[in-house]
N, C-alpha and C. Protein backbone atom coordinates (compact mmCIF):
# COMPACT_ATOMS: atom_id res chain seq x y z
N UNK A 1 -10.05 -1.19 -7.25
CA UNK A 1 -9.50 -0.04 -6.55
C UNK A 1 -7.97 -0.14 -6.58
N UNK A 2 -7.03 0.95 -6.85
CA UNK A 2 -5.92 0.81 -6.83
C UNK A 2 -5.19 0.51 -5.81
N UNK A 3 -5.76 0.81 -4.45
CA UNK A 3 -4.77 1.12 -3.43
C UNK A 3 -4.69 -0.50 -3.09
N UNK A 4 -6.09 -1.14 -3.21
CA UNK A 4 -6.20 -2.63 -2.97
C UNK A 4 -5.21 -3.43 -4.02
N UNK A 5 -5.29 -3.43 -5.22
CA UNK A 5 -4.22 -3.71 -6.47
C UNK A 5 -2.94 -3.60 -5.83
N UNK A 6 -2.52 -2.33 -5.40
CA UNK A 6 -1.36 -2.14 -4.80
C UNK A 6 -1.02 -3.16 -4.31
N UNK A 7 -1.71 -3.10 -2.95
CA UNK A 7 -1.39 -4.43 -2.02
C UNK A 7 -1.23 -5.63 -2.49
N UNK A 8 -2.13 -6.17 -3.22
CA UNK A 8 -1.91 -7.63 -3.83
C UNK A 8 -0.86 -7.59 -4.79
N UNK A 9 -0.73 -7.33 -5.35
CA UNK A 9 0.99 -7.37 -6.27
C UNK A 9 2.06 -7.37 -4.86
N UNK A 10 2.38 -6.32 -4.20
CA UNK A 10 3.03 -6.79 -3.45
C UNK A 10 3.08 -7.81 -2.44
N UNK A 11 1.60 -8.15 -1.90
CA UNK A 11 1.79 -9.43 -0.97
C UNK A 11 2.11 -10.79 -2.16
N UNK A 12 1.54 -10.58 -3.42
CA UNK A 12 1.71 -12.13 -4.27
C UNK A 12 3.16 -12.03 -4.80
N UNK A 13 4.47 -11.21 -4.44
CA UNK A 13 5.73 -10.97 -4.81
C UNK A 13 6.48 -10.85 -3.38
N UNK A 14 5.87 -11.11 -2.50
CA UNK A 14 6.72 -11.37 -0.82
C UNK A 14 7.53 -10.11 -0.66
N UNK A 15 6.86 -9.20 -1.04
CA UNK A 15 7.33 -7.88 -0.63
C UNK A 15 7.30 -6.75 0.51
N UNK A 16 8.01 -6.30 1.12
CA UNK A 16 7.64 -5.39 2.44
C UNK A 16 7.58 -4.20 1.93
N UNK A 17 6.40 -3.63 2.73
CA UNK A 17 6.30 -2.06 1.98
C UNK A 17 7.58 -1.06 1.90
N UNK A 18 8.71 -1.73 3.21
CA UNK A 18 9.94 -0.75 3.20
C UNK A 18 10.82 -1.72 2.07
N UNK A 19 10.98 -2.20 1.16
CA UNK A 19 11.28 -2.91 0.11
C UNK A 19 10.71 -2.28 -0.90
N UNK A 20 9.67 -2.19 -1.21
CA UNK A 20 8.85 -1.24 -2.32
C UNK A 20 9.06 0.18 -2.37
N UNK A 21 9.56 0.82 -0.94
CA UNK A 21 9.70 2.19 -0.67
C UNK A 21 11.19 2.35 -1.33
N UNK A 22 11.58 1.66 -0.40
CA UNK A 22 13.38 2.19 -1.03
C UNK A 22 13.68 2.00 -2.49
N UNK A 23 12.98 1.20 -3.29
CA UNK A 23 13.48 1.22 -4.43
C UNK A 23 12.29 2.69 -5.30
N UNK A 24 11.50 2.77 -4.88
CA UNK A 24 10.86 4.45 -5.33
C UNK A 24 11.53 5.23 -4.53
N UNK A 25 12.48 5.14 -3.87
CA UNK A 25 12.90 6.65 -2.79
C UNK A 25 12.19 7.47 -2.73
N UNK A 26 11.37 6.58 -1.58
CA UNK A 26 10.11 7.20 -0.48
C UNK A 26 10.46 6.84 0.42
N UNK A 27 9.69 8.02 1.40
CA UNK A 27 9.49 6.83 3.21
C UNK A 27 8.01 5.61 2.90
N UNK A 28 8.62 5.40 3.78
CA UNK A 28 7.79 3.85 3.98
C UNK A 28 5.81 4.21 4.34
N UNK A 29 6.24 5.44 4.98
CA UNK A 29 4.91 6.17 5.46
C UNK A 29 4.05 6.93 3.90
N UNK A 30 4.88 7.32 3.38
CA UNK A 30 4.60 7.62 1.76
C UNK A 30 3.71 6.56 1.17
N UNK A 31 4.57 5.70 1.02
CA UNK A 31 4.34 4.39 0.18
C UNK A 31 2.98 3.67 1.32
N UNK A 32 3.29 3.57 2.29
CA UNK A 32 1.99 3.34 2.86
C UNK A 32 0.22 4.12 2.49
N UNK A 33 0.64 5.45 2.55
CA UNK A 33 -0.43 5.77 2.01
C UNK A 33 -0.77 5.59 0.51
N UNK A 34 -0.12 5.09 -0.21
CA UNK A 34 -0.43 4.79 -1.49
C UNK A 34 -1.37 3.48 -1.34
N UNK A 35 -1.59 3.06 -0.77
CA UNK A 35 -1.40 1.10 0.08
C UNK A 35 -3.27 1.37 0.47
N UNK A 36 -2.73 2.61 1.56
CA UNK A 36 -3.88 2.69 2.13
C UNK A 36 -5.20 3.70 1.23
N UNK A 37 -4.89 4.13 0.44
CA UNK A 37 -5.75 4.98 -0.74
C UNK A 37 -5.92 6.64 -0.09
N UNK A 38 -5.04 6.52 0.77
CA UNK A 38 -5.26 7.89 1.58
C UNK A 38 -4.38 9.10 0.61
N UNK A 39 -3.10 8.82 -0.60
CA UNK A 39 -2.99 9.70 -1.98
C UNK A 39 -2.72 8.53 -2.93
N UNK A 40 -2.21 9.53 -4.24
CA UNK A 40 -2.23 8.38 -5.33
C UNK A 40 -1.05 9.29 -5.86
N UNK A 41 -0.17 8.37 -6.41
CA UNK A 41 0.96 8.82 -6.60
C UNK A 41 1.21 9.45 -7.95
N UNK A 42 2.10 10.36 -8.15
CA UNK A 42 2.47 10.85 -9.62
C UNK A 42 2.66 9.86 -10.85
N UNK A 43 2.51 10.05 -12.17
CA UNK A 43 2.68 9.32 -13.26
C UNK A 43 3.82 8.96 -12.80
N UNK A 44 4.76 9.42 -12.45
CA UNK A 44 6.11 9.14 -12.64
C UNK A 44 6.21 7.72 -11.85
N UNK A 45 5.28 8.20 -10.85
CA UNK A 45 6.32 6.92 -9.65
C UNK A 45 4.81 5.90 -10.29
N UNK A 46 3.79 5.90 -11.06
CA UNK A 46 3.39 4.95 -11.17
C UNK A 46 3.84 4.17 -12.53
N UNK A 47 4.59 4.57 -13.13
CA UNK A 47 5.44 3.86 -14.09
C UNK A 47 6.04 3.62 -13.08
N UNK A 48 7.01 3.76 -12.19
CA UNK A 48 8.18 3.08 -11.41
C UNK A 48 7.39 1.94 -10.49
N UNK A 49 6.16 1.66 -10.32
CA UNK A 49 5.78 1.01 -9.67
C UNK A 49 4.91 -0.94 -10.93
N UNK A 50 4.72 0.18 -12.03
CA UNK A 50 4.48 -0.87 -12.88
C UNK A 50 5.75 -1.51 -13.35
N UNK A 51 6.69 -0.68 -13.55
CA UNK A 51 8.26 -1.57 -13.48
C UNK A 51 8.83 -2.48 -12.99
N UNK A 52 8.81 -1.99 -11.69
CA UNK A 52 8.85 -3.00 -10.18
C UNK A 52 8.02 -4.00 -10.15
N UNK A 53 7.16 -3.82 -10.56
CA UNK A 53 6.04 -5.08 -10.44
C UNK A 53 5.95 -5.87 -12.01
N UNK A 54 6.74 -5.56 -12.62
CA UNK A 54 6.54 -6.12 -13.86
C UNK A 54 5.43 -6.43 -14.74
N UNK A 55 4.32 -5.00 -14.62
CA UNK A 55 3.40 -5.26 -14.84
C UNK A 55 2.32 -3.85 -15.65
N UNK A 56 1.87 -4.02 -16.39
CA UNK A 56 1.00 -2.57 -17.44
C UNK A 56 0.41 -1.76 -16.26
N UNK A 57 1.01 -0.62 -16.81
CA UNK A 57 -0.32 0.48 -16.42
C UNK A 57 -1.45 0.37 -16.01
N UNK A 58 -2.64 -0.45 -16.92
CA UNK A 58 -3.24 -1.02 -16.34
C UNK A 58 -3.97 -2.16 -15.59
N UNK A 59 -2.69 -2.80 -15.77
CA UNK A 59 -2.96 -4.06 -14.61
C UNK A 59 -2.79 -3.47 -13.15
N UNK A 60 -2.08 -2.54 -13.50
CA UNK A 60 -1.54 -1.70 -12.08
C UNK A 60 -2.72 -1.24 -11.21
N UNK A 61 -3.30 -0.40 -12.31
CA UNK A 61 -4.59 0.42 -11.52
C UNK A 61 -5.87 -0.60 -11.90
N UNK A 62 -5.53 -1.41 -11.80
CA UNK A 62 -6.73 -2.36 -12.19
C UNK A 62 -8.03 -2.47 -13.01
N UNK A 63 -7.61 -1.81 -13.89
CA UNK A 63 -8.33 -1.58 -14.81
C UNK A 63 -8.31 -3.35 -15.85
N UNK A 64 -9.93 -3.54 -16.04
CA UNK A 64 -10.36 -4.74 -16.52
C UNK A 64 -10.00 -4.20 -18.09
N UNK A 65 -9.68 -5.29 -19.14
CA UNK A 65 -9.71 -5.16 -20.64
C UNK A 65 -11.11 -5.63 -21.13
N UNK A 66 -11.35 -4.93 -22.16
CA UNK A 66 -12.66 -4.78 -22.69
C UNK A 66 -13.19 -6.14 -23.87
């Protein structure tokens, strides 16, 4: 599940969700619901989030390789 993915990249990188927010220029309440699976964010900000996290597309959305 992504929203769970979410979370673990940022807790295994000692990150605060208002740390993750400000560098997507979001509120923190935004970025929370990304967290919490309550929306899912635009292509855009999920490249900006695989950036940040230094990490593929789909490692992001957790998608397993075949």
């Amino acid at each position: 599940m992504f929203s769970l993915r979410l979370r673990q990249l940022r807790e295994q990188q000692h990150k605060r969700q208002a740390d993750v927010a400000a560098h997507l220029g979001c509120s923190v309440k935004t970025y929370n619901r990304y967290e919490s699976g309550q929306t899912v964010p635009r292509l855009k900000t999920l490249i900006a989030l695989a950036d940040y996290y230094q990490v593929s597309l789909d490692d992001l959305s957790g998608r397993k390789k075949q």
